[in-house]
PDB file of N, CA and C in Angstrom:
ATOM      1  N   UNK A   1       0.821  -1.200   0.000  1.00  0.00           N
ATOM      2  CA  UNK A   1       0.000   0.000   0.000  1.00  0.00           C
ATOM      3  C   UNK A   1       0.864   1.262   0.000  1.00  0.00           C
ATOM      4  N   UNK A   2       2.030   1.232   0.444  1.00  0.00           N
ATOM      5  CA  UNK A   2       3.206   2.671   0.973  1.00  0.00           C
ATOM      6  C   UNK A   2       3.182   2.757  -0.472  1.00  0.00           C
ATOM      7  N   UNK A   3       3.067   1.674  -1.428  1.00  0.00           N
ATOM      8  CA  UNK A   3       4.288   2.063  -2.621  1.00  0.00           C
ATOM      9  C   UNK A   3       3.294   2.861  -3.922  1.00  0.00           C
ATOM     10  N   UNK A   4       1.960   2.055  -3.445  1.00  0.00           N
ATOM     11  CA  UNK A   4       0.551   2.944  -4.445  1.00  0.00           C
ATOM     12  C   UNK A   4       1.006   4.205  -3.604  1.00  0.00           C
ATOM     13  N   UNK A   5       0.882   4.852  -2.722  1.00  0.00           N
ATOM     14  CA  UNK A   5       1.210   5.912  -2.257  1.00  0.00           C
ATOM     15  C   UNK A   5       1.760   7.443  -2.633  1.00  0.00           C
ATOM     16  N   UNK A   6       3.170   5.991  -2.690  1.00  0.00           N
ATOM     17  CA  UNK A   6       4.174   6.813  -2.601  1.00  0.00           C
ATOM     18  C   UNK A   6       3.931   7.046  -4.140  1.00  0.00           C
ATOM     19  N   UNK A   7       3.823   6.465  -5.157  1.00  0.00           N
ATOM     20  CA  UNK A   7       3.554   6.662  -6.666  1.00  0.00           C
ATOM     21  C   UNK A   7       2.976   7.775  -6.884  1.00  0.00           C
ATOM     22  N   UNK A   8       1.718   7.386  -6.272  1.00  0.00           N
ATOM     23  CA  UNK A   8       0.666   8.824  -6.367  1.00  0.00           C
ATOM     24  C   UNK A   8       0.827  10.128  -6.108  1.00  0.00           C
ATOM     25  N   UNK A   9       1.706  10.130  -4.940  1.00  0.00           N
ATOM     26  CA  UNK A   9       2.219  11.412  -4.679  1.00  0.00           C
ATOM     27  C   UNK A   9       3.271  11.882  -5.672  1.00  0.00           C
ATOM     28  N   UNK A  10       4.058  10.901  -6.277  1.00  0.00           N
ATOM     29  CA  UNK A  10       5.212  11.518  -7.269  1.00  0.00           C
ATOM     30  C   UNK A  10       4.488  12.119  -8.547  1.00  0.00           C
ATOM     31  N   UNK A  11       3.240  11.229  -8.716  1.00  0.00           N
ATOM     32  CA  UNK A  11       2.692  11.610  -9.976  1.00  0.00           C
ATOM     33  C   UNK A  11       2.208  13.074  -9.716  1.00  0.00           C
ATOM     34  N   UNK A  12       1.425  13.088  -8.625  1.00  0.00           N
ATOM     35  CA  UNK A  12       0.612  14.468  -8.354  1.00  0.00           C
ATOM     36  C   UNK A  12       1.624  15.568  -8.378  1.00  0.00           C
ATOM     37  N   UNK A  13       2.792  15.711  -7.736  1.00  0.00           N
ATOM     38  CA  UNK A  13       3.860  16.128  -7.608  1.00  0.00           C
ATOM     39  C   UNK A  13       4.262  16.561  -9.099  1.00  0.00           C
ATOM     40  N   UNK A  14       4.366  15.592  -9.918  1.00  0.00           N
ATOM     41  CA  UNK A  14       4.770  15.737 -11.578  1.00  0.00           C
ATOM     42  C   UNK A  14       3.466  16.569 -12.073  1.00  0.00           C
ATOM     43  N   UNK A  15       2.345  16.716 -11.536  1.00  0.00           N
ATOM     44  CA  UNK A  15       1.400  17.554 -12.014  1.00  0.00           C
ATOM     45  C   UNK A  15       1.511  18.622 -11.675  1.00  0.00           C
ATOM     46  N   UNK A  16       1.545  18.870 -10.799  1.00  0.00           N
ATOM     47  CA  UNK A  16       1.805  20.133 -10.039  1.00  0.00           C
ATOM     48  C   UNK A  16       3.284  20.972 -10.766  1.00  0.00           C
ATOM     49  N   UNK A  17       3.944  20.842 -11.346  1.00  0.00           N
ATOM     50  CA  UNK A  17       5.312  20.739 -11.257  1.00  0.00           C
ATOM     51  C   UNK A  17       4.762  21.067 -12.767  1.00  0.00           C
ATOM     52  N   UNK A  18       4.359  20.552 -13.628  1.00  0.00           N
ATOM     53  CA  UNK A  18       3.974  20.814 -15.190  1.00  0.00           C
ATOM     54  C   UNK A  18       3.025  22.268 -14.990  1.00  0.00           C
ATOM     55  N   UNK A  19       1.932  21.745 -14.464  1.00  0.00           N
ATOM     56  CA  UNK A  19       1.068  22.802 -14.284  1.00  0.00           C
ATOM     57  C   UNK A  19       1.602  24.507 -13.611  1.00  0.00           C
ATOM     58  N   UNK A  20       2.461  24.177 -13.145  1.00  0.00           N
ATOM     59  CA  UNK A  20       3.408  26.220 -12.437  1.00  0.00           C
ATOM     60  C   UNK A  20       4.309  25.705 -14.359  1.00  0.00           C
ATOM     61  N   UNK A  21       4.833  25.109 -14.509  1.00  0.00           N
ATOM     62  CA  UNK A  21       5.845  25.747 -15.993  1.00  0.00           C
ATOM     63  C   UNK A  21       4.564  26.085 -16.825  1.00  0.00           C
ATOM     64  N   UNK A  22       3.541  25.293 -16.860  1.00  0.00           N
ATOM     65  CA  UNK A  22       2.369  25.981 -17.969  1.00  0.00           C
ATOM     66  C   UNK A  22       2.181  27.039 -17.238  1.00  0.00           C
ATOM     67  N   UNK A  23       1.830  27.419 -16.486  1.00  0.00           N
ATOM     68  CA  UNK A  23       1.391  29.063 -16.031  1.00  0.00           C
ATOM     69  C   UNK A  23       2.097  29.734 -16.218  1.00  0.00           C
ATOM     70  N   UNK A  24       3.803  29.631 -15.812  1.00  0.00           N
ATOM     71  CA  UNK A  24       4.958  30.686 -15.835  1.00  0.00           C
ATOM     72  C   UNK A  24       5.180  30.710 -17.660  1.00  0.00           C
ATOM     73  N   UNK A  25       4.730  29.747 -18.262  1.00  0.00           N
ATOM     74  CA  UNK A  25       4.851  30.140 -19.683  1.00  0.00           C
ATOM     75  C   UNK A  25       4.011  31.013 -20.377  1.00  0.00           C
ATOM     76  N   UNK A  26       2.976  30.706 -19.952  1.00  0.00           N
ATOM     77  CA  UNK A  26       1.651  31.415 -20.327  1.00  0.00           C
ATOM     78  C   UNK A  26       1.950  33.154 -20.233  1.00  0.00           C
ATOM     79  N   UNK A  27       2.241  33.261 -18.462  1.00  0.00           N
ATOM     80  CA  UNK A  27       2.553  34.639 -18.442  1.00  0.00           C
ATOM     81  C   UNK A  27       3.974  35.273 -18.743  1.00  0.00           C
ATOM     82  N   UNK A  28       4.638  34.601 -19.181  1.00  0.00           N
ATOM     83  CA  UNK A  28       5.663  35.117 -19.955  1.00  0.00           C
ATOM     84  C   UNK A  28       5.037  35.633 -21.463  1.00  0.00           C
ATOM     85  N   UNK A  29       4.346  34.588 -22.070  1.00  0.00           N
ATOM     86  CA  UNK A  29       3.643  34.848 -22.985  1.00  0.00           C
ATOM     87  C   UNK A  29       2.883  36.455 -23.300  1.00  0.00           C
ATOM     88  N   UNK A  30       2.299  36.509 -22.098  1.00  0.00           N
ATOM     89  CA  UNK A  30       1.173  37.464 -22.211  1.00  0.00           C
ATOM     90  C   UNK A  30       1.971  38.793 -21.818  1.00  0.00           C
ATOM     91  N   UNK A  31       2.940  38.709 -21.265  1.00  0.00           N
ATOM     92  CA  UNK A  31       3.759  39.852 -20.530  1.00  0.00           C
ATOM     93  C   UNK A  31       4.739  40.345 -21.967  1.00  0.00           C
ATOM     94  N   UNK A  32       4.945  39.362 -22.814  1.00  0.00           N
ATOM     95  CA  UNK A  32       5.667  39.859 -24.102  1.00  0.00           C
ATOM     96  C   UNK A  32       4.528  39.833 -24.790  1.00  0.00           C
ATOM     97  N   UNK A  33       3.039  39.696 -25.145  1.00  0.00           N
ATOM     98  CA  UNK A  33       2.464  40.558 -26.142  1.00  0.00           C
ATOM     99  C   UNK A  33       2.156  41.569 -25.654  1.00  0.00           C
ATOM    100  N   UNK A  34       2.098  42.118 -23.729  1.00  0.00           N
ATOM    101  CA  UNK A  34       1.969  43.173 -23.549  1.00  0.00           C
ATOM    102  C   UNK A  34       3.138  44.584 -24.294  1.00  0.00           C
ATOM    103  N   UNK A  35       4.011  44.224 -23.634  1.00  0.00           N
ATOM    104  CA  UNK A  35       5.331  44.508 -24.310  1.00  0.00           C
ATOM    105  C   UNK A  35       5.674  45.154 -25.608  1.00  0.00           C
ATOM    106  N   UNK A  36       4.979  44.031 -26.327  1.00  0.00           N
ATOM    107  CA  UNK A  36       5.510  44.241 -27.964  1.00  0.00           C
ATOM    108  C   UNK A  36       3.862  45.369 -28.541  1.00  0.00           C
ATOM    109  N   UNK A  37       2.723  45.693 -27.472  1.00  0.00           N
ATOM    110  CA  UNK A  37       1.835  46.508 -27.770  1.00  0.00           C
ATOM    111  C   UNK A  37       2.378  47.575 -27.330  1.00  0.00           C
ATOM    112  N   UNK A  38       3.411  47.822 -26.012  1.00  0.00           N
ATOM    113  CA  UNK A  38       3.515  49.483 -25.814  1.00  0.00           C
ATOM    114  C   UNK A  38       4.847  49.388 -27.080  1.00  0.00           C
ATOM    115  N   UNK A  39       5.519  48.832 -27.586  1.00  0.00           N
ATOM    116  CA  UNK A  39       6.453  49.021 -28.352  1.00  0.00           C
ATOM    117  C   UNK A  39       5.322  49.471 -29.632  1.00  0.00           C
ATOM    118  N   UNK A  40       4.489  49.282 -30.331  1.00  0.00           N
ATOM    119  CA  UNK A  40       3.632  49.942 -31.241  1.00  0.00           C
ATOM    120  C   UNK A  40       3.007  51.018 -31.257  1.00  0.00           C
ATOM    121  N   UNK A  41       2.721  51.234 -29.456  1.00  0.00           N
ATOM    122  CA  UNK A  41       1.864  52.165 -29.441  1.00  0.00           C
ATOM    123  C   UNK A  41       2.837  53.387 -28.892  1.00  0.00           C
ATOM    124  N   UNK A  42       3.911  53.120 -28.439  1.00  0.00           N
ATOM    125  CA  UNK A  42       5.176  54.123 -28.676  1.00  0.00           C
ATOM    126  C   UNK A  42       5.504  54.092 -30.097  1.00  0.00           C
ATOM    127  N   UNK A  43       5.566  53.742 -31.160  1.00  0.00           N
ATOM    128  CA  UNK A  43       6.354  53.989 -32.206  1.00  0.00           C
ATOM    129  C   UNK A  43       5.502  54.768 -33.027  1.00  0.00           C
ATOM    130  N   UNK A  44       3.711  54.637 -33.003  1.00  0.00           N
ATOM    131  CA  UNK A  44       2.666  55.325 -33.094  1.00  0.00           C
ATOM    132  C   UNK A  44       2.868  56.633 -33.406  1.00  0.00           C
ATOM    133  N   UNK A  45       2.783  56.725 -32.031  1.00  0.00           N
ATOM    134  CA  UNK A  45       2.688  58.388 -30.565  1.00  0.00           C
ATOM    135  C   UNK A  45       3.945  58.709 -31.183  1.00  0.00           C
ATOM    136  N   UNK A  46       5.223  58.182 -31.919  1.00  0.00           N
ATOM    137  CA  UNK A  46       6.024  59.395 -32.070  1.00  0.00           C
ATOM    138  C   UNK A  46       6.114  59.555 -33.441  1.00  0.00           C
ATOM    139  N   UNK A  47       5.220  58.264 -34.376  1.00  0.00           N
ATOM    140  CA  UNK A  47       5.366  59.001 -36.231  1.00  0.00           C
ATOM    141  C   UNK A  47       3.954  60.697 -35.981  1.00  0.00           C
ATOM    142  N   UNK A  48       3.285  60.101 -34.746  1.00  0.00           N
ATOM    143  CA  UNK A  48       2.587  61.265 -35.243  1.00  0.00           C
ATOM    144  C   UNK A  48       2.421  62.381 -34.316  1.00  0.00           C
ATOM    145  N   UNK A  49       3.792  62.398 -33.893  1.00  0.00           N
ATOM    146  CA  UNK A  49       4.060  63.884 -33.151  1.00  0.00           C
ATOM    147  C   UNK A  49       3.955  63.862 -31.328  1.00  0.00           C
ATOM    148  N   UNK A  50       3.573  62.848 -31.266  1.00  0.00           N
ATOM    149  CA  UNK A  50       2.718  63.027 -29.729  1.00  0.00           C
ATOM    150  C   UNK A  50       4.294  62.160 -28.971  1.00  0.00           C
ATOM    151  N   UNK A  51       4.412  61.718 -29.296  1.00  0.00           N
ATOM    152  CA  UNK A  51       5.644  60.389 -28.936  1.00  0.00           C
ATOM    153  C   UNK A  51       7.459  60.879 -28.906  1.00  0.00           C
ATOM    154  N   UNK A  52       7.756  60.116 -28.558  1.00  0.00           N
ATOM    155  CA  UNK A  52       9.070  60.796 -28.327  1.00  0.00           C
ATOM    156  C   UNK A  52      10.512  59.363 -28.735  1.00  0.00           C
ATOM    157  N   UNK A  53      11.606  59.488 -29.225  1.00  0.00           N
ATOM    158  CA  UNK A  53      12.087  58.478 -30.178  1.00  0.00           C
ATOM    159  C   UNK A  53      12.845  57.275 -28.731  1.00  0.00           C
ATOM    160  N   UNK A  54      12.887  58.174 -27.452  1.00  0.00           N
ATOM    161  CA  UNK A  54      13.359  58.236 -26.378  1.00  0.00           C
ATOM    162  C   UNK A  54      12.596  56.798 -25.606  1.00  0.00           C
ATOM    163  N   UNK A  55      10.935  57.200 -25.650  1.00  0.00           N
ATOM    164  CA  UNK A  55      10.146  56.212 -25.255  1.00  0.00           C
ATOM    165  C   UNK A  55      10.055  55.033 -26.163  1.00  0.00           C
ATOM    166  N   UNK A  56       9.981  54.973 -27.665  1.00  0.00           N
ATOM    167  CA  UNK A  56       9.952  53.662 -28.307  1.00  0.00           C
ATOM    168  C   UNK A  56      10.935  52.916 -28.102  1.00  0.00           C
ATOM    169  N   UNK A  57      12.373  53.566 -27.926  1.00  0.00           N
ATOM    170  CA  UNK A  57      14.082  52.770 -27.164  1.00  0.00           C
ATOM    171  C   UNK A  57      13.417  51.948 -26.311  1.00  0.00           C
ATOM    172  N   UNK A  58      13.127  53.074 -25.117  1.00  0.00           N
ATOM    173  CA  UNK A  58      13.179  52.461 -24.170  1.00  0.00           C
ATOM    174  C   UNK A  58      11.850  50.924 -24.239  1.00  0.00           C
ATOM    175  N   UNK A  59      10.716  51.087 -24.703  1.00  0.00           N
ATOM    176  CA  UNK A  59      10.346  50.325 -25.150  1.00  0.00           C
ATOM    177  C   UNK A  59      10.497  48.787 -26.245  1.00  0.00           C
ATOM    178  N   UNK A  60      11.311  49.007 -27.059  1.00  0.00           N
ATOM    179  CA  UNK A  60      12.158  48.214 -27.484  1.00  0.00           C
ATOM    180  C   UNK A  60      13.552  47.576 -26.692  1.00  0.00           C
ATOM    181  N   UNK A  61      14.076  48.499 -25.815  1.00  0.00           N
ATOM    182  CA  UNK A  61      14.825  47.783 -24.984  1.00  0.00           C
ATOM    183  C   UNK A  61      13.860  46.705 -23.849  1.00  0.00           C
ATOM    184  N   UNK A  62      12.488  46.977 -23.705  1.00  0.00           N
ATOM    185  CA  UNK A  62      11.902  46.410 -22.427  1.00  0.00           C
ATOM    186  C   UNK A  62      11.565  45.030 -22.982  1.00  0.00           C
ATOM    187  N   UNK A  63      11.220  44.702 -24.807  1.00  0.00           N
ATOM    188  CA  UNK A  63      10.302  43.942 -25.186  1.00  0.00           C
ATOM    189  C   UNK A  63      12.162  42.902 -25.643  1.00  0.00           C
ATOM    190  N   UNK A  64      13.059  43.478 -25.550  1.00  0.00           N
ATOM    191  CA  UNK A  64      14.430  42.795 -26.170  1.00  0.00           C
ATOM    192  C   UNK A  64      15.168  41.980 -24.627  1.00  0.00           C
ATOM    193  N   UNK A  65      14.522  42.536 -23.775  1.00  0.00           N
ATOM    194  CA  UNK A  65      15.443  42.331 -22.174  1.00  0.00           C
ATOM    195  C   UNK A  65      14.530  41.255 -21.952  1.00  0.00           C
ATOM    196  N   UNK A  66      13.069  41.126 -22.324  1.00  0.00           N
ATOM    197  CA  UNK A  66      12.294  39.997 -22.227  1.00  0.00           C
ATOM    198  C   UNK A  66      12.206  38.873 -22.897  1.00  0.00           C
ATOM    199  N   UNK A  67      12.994  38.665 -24.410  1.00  0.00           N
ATOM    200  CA  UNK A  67      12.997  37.832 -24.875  1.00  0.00           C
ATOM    201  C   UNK A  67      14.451  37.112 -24.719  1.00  0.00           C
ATOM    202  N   UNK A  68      15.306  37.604 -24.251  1.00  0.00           N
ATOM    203  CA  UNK A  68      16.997  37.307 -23.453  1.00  0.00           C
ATOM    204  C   UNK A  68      16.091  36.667 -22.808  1.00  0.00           C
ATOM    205  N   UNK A  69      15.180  36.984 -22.137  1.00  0.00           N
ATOM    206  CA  UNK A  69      15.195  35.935 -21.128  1.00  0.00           C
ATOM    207  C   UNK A  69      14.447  34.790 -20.914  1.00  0.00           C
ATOM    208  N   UNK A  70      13.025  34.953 -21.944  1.00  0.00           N
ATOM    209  CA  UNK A  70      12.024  34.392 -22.228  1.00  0.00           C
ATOM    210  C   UNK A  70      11.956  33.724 -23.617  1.00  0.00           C
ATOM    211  N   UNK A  71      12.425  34.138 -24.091  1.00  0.00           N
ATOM    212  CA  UNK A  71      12.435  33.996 -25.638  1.00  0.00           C
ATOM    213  C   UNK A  71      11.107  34.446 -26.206  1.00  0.00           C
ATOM    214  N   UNK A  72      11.282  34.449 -27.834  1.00  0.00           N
ATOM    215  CA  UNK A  72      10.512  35.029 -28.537  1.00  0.00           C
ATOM    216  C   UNK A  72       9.596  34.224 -28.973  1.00  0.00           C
ATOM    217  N   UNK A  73       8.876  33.007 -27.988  1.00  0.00           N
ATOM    218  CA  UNK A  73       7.773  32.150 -28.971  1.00  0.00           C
ATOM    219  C   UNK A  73       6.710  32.989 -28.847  1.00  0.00           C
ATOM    220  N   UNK A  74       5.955  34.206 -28.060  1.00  0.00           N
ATOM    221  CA  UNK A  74       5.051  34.831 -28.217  1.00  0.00           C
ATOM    222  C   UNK A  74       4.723  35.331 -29.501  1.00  0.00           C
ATOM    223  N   UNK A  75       6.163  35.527 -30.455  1.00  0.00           N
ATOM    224  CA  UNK A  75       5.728  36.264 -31.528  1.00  0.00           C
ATOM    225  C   UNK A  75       5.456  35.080 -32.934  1.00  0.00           C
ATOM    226  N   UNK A  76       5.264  33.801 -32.471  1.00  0.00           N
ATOM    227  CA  UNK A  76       4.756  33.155 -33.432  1.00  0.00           C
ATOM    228  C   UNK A  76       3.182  32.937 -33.163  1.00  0.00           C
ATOM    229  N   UNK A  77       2.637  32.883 -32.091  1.00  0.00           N
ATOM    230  CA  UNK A  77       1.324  32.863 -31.772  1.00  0.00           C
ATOM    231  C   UNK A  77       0.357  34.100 -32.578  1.00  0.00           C
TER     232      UNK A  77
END
């Protein structure tokens, strides 16, 4: 009986354990299409005057520091 147990718990364990990398992927996901929207909506705001070349950098540096670290599968979705 210890060893049905002990199984069950490794399995649940292996679920648990899949299920946080699906979430932490997910919101990596969603945190780089956030990302890659202020990078548009800065590049926007400065073809048409309102924007500044200062904020799309820095925006492009935010959506480039995220894929170093995350990588870029958001932008095949």
């Amino acid at each position: 009986m210890a060893g049905f147990l002990d199984r069950a718990k490794e399995q649940a364990q292996r679920g648990l354990t899949q299920g946080k990398q699906k979430m932490d992927e997910m919101q990596a996901q969603r945190a780089g299409g956030d990302l890659l929207k202020q990078l548009g909506a800065a590049y926007y705001a400065e073809r048409r005057g309102s924007g500044s070349p200062e904020a799309t950098q820095q925006a492009l540096q935010a959506l480039e520091s995220h894929i170093a670290v995350n990588g870029d599968g958001f932008l095949r979705g």
